[in-house]
N, C-alpha and C. Protein backbone atom coordinates (compact mmCIF):
# COMPACT_ATOMS: atom_id res chain seq x y z
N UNK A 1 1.02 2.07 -13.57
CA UNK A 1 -0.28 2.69 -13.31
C UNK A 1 -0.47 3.00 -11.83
N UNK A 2 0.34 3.48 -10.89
CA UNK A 2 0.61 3.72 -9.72
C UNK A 2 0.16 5.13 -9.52
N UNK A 3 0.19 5.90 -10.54
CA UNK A 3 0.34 7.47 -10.36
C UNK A 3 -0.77 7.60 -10.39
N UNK A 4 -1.44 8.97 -10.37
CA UNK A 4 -3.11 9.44 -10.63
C UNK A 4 -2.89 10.81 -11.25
N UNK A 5 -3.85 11.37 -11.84
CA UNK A 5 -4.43 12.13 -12.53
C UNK A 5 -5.40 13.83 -11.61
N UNK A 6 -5.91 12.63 -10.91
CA UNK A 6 -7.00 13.13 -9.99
C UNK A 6 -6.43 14.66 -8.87
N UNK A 7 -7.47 14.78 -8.27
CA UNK A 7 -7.07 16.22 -7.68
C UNK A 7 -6.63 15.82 -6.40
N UNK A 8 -5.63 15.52 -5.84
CA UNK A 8 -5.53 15.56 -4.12
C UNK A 8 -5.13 16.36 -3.06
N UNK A 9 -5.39 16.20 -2.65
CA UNK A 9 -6.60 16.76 -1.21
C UNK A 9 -5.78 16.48 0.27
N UNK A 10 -4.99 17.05 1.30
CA UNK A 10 -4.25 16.50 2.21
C UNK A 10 -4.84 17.28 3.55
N UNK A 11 -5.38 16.54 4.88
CA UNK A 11 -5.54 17.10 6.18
C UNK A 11 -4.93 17.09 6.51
N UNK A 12 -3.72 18.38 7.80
CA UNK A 12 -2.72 17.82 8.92
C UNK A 12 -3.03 18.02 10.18
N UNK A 13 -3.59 17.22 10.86
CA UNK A 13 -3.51 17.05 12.68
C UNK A 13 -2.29 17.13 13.44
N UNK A 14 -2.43 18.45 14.20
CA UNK A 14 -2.01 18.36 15.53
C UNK A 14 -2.19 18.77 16.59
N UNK A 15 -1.28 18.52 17.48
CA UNK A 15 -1.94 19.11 19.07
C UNK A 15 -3.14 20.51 18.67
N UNK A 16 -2.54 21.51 18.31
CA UNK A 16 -3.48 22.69 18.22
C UNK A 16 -4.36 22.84 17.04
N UNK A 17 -4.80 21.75 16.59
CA UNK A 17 -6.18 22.00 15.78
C UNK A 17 -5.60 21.27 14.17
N UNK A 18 -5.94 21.30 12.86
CA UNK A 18 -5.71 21.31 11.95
C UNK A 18 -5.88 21.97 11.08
N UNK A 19 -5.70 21.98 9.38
CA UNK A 19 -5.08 22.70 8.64
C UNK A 19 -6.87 22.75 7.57
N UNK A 20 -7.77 21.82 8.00
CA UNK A 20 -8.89 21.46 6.81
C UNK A 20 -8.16 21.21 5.83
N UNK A 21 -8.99 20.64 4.68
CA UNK A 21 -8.46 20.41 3.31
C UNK A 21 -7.77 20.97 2.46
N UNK A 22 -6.76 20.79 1.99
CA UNK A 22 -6.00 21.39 1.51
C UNK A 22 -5.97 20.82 -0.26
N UNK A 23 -6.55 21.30 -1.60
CA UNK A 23 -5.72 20.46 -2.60
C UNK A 23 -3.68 21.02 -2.68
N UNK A 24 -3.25 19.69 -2.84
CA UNK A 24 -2.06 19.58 -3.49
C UNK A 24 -2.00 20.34 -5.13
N UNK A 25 -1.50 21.44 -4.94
CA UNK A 25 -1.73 22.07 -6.33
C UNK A 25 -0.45 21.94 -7.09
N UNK A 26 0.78 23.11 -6.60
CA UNK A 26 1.80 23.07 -7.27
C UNK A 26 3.33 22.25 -6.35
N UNK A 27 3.58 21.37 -7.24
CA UNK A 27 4.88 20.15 -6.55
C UNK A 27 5.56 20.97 -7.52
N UNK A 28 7.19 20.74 -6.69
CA UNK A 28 8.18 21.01 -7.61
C UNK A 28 8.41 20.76 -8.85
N UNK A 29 7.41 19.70 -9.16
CA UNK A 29 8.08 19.04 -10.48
C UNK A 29 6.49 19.17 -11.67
N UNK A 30 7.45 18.98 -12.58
CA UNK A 30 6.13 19.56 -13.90
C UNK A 30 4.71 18.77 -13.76
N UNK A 31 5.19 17.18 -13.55
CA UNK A 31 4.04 16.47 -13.35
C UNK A 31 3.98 15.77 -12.54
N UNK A 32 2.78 15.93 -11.03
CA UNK A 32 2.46 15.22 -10.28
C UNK A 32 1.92 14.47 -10.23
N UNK A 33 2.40 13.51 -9.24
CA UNK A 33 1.91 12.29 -8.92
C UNK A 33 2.25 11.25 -9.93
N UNK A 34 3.27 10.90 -10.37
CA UNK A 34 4.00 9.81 -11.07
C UNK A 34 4.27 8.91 -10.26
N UNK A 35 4.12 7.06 -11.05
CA UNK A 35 4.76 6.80 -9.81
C UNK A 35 6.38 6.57 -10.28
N UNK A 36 6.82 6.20 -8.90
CA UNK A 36 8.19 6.50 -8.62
C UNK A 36 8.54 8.09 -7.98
N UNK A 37 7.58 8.44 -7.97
CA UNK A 37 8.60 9.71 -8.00
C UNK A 37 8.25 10.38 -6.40
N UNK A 38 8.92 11.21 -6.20
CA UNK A 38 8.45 12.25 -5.09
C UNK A 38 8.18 13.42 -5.20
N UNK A 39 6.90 14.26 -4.98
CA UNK A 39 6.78 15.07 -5.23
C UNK A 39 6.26 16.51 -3.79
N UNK A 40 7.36 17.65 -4.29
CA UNK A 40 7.07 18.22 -2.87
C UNK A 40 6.28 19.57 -3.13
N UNK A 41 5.41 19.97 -1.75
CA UNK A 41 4.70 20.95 -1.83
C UNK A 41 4.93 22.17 -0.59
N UNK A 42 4.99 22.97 -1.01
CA UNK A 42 4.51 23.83 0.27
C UNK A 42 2.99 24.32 0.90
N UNK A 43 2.86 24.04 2.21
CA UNK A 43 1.54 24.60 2.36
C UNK A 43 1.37 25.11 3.48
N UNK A 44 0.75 26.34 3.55
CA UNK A 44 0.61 27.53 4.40
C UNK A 44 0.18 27.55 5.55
N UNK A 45 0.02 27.17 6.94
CA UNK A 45 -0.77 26.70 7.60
C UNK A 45 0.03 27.41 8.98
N UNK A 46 -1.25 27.57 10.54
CA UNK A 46 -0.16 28.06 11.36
C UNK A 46 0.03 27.05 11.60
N UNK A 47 1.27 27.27 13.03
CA UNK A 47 1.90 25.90 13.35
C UNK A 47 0.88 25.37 14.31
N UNK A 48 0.96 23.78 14.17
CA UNK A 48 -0.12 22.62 14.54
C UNK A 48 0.37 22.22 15.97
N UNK A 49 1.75 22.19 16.47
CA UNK A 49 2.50 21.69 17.32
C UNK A 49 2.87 20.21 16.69
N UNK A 50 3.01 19.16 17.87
CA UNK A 50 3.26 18.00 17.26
C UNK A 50 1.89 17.41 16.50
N UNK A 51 2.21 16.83 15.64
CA UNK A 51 1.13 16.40 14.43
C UNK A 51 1.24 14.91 14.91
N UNK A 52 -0.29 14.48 14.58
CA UNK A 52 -0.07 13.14 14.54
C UNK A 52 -1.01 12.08 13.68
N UNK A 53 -1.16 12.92 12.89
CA UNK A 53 -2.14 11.81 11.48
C UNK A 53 -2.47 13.30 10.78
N UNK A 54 -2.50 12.74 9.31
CA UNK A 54 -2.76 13.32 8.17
C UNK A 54 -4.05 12.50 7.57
N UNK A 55 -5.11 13.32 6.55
CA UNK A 55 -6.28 12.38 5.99
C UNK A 55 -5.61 13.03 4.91
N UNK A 56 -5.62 11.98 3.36
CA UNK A 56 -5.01 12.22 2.37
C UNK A 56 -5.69 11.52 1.07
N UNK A 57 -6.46 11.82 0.23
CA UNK A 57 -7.23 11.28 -0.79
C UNK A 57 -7.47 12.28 -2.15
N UNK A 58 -8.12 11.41 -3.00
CA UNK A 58 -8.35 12.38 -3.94
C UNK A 58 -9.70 12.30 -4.75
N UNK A 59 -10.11 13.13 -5.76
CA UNK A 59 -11.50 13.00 -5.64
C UNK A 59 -12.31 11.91 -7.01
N UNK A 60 -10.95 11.23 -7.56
CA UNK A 60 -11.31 9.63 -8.02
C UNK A 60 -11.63 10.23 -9.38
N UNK A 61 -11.07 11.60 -9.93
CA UNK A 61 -11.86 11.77 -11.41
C UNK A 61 -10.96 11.58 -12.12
N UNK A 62 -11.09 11.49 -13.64
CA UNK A 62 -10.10 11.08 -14.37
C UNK A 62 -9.39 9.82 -15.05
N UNK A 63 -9.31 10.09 -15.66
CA UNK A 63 -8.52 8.52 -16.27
C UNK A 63 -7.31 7.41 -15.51
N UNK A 64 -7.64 6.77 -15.05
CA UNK A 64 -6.25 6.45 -14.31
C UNK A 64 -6.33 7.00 -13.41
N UNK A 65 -7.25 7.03 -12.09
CA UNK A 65 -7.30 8.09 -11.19
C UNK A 65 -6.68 7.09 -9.90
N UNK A 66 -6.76 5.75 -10.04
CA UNK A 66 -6.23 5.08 -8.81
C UNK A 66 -4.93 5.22 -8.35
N UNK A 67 -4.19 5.27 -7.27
CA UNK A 67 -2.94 5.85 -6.87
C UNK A 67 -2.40 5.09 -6.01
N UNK A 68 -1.00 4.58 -6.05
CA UNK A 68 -0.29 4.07 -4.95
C UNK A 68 0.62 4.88 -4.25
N UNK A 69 0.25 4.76 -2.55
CA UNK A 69 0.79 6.12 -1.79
C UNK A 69 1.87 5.25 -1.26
N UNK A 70 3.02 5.63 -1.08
CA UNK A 70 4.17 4.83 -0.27
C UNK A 70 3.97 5.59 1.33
N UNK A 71 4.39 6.86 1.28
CA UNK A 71 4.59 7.87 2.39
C UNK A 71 4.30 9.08 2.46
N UNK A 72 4.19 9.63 3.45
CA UNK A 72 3.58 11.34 3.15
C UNK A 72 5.08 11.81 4.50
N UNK A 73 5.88 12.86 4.07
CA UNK A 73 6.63 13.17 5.35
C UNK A 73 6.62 14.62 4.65
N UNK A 74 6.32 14.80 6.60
CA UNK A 74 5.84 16.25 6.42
C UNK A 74 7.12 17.51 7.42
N UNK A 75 7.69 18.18 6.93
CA UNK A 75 8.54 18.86 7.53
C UNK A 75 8.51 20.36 8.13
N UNK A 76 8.42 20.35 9.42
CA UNK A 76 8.24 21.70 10.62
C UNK A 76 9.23 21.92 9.89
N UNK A 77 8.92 23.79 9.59
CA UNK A 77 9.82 24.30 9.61
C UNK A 77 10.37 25.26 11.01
N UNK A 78 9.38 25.26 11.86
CA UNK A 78 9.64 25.69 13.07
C UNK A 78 10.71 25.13 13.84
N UNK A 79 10.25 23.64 14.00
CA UNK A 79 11.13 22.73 14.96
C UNK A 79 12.04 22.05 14.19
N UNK A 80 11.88 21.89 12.97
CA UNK A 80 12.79 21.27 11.83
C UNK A 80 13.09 19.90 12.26
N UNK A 81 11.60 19.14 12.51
CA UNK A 81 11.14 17.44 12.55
C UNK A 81 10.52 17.26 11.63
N UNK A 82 10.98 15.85 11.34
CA UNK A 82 10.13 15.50 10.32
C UNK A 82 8.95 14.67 10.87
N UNK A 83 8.08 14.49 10.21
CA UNK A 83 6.61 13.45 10.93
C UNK A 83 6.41 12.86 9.28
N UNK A 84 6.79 11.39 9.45
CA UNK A 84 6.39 10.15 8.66
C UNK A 84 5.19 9.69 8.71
N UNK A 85 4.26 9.70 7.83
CA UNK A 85 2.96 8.75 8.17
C UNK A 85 2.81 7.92 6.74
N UNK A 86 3.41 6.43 7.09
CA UNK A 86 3.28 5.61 5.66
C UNK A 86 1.56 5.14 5.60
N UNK A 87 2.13 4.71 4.40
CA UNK A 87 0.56 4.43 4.05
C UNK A 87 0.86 3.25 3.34
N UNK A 88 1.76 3.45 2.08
CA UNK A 88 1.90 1.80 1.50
C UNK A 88 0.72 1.10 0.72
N UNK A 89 -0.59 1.73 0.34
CA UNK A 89 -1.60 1.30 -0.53
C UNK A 89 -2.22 1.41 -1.25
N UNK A 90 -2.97 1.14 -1.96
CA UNK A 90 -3.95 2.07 -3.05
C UNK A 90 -4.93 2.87 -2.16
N UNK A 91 -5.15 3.93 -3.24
CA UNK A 91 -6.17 4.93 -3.28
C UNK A 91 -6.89 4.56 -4.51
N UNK A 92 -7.80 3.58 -4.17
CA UNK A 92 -8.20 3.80 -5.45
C UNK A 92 -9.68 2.67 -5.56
N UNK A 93 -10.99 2.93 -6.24
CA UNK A 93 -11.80 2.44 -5.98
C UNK A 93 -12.19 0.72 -6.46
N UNK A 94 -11.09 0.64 -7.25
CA UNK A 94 -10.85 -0.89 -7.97
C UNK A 94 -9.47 -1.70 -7.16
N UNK A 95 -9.16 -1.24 -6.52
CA UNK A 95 -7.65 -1.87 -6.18
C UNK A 95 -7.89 -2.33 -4.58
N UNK A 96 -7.16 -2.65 -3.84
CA UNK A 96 -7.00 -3.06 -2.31
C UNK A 96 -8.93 -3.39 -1.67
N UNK A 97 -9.23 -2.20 -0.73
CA UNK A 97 -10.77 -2.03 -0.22
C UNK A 97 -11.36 -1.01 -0.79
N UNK A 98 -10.56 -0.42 -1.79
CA UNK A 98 -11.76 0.41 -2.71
C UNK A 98 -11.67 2.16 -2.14
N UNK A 99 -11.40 2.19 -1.27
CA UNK A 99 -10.95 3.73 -0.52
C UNK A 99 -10.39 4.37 -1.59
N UNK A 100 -10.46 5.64 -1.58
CA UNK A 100 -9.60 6.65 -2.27
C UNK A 100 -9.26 7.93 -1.07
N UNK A 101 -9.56 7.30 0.06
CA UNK A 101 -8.80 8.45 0.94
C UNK A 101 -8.35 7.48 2.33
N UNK A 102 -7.34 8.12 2.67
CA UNK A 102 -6.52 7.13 3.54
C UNK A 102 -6.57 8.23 5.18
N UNK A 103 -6.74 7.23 6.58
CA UNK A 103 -6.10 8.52 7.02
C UNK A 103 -5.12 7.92 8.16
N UNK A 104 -3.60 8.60 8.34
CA UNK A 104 -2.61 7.81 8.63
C UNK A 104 -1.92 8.51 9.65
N UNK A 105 -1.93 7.22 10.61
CA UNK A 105 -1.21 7.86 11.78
C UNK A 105 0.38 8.17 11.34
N UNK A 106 0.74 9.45 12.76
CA UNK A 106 1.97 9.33 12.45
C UNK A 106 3.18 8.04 13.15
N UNK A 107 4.19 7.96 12.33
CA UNK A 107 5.06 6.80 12.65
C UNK A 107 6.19 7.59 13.40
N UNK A 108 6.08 6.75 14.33
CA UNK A 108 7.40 7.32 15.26
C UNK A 108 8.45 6.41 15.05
N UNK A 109 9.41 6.44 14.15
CA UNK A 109 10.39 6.04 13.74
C UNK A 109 11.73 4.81 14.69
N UNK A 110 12.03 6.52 15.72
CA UNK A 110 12.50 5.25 16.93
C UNK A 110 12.47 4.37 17.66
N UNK A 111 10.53 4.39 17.61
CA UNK A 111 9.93 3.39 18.83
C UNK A 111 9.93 2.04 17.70
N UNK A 112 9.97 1.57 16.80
CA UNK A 112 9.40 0.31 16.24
C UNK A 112 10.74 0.39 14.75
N UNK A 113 12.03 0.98 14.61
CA UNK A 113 12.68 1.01 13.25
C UNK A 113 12.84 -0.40 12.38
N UNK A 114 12.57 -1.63 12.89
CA UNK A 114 12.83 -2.56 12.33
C UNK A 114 11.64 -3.15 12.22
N UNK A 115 10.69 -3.24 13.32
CA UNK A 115 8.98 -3.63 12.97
C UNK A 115 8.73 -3.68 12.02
N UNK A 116 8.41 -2.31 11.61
CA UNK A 116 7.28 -1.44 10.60
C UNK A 116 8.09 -1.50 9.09
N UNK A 117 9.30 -2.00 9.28
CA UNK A 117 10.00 -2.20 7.94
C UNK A 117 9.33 -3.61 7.44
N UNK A 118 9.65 -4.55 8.57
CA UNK A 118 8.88 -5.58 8.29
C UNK A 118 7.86 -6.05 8.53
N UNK A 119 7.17 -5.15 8.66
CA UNK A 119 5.62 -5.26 8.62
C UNK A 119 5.27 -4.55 7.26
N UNK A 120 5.92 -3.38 6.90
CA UNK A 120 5.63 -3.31 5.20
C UNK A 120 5.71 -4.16 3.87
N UNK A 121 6.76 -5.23 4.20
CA UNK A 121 7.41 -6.14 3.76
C UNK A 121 6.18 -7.37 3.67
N UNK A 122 5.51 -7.29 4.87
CA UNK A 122 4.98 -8.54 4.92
C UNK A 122 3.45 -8.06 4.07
N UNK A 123 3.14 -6.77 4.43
CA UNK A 123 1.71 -6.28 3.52
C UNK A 123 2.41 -6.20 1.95
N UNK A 124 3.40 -6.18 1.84
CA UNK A 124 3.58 -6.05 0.16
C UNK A 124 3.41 -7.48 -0.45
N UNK A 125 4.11 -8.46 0.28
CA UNK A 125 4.22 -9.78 -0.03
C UNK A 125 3.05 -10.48 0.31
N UNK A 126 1.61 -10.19 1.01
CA UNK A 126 0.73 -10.39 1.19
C UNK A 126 -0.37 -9.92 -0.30
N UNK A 127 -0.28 -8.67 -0.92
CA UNK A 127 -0.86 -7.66 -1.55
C UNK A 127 -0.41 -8.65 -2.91
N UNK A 128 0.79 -9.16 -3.02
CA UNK A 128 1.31 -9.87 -4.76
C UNK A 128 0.68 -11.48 -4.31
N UNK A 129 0.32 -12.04 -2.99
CA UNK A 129 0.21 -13.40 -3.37
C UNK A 129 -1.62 -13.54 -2.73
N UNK A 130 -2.35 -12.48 -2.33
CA UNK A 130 -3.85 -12.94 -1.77
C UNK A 130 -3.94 -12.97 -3.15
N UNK A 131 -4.31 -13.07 -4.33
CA UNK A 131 -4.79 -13.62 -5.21
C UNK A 131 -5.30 -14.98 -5.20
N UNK A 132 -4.15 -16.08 -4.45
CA UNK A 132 -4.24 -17.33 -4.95
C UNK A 132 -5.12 -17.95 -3.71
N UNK A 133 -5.64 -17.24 -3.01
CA UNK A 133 -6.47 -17.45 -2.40
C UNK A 133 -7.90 -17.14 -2.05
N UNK A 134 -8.40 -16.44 -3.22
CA UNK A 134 -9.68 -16.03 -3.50
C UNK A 134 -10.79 -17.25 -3.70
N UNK A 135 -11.66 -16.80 -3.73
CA UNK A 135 -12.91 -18.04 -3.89
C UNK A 135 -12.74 -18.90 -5.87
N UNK A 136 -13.16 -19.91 -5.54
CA UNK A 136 -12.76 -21.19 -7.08
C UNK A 136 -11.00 -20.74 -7.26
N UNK A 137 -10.43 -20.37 -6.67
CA UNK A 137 -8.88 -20.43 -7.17
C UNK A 137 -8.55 -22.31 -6.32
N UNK A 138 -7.86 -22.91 -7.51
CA UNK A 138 -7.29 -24.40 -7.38
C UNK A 138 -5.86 -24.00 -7.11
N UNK A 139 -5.26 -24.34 -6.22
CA UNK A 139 -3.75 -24.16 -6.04
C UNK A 139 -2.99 -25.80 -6.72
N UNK A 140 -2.02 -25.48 -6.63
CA UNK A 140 -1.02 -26.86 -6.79
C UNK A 140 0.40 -26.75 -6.59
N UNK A 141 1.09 -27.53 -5.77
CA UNK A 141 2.05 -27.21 -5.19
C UNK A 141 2.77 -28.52 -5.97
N UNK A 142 4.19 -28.49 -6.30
CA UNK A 142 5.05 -29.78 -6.67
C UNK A 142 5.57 -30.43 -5.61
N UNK A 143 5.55 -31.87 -5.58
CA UNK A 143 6.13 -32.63 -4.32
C UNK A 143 7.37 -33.18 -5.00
N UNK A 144 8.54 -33.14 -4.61
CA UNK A 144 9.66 -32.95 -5.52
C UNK A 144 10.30 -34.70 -4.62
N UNK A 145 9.24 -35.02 -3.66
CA UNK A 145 9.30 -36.51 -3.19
C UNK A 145 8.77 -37.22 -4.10
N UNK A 146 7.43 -36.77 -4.54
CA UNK A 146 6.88 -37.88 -5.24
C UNK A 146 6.79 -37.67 -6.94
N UNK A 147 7.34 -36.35 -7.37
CA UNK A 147 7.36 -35.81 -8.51
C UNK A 147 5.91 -35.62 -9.09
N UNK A 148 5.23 -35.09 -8.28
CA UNK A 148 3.64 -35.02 -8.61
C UNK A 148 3.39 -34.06 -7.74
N UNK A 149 1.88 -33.22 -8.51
CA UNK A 149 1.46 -32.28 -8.12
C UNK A 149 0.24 -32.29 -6.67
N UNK A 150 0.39 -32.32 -5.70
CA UNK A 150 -0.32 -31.65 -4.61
C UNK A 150 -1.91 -30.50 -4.37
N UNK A 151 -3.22 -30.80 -5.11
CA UNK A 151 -3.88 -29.65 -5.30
C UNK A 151 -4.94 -29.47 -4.30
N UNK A 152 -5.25 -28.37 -4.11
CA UNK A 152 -5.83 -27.88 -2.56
C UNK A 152 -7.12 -27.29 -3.97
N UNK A 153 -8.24 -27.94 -3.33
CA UNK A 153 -9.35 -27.41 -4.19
C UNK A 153 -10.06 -26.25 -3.59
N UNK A 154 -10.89 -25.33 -4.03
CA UNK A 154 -11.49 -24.86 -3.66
C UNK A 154 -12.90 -25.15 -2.45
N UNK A 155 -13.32 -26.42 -2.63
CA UNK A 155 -14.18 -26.75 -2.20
C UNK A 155 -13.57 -27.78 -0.82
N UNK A 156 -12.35 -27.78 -0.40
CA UNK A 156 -11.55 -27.97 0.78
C UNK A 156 -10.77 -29.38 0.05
N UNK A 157 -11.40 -29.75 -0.76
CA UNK A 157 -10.10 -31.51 -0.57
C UNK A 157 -9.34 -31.03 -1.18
N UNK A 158 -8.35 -32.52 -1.17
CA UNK A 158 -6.97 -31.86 -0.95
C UNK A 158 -6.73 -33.35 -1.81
N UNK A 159 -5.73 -33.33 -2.88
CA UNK A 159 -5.10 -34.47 -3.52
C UNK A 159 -3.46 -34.57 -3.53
N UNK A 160 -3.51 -35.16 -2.86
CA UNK A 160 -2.26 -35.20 -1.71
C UNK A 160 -1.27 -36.05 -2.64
N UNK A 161 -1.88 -37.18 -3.20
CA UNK A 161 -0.99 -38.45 -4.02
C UNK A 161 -0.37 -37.64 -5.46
N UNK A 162 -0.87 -36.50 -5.77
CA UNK A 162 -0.71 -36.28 -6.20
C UNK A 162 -0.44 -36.62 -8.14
N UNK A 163 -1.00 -36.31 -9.67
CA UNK A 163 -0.76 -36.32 -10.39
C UNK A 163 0.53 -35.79 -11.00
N UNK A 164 1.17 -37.19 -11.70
CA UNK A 164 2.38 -36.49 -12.43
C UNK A 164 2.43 -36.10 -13.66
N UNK A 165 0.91 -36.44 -14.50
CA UNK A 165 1.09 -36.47 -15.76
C UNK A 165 0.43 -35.20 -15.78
N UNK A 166 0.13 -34.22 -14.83
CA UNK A 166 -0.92 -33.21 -14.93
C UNK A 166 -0.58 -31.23 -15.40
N UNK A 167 -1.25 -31.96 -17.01
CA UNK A 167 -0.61 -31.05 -17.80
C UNK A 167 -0.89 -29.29 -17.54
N UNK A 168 -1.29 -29.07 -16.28
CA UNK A 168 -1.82 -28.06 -16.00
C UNK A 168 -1.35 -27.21 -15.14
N UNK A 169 -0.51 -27.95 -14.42
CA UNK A 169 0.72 -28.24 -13.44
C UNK A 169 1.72 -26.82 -13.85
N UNK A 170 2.08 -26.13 -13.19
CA UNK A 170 3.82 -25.32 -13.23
C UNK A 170 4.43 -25.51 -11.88
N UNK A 171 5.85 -25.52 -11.74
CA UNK A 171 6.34 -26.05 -11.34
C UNK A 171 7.29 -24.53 -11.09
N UNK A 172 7.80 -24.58 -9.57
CA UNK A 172 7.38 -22.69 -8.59
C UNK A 172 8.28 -23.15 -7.68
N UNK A 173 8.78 -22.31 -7.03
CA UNK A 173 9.16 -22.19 -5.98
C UNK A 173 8.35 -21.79 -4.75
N UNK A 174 7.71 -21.86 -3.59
CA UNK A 174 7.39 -20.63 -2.60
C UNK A 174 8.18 -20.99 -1.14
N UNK A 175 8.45 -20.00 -0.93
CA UNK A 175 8.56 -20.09 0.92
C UNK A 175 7.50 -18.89 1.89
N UNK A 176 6.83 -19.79 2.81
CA UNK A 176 6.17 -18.93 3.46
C UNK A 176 6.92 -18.60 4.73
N UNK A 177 6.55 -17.11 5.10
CA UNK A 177 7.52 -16.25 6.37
C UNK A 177 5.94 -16.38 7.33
N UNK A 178 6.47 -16.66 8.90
CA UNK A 178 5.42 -16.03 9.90
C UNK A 178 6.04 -15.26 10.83
């Protein structure tokens, strides 16, 4: 459920002004906006010079209208550069902060190539585990010292001695990265 339905809509900034709204009409491929997939467009515009953020959303109608954007790369055909601006999140009014329009700087590739890899890494692996940290969520961790469970309550205590008979218990792996 990554893909959308909905109509989208792309701004491009650069040095000499921008392009206004544009919908994404016809992609190469029969059906846009799947996820997995990539889908490419042409769009008519004079040249911007160097670009450096795109606004990119859509207008939330439809069934399934929420969307996960990985990247938008946009290709001069003048200078024949490409300009990356990831995004990496939902568009969508139930998912992440509820936005359905994003607007994204561009990534300069050479200045940060190993950063921003792992800084995507760390918002993805952030995005699958803030769940267990929402308000009344009870955690429980296994102490494989004392063969008993460890539970961090919501309301701050902490039962450290842990229960072994505690049938409520699963038994996980985690490692945390900083």
């Amino acid at each position: 459920n990554a893909g959308t339905e909905a109509d989208v809509h792309i701004s491009v900034y650069g040095e000499r002004g921008d392009t206004g709204s544009r919908q994404l009409l016809r992609s190469q491929k029969s059906k846009k906006f799947l996820k997995g997939q990539t889908d490419i467009f042409a769009v008519e515009a004079v040249h911007l010079g160097c670009l450096y953020k795109v606004i990119i959303g859509h207008n939330g109608l439809g069934s399934g209208n929420g969307w996960f954007l990985d990247k938008v790369v946009i290709k001069d055909p003048i200078t024949d550069v490409d300009y990356t601006f990831l995004c990496h999140r939902w568009l969508d009014q139930g998912q992440d902060d509820g936005n359905i329009a994003r607007e994204l700087p561009v990534t300069d590739a050479s200045m940060f190539p190993g950063r921003q890899e792992l800084e995507l890494k760390r918002e993805k692996s952030w995005a699958a585990e803030k769940w267990k940290f929402q308000k009344g969520i009870t955690l429980q961790f296994y102490n494989r010292v004392t063969c008993g469970f460890i539970c961090l309550y919501p309301d701050s205590r902490v039962d450290a001695l842990g229960d072994k008979k505690n049938r409520y218990g699963k038994v996980f792996s985690m490692w945390m990265y900083a």
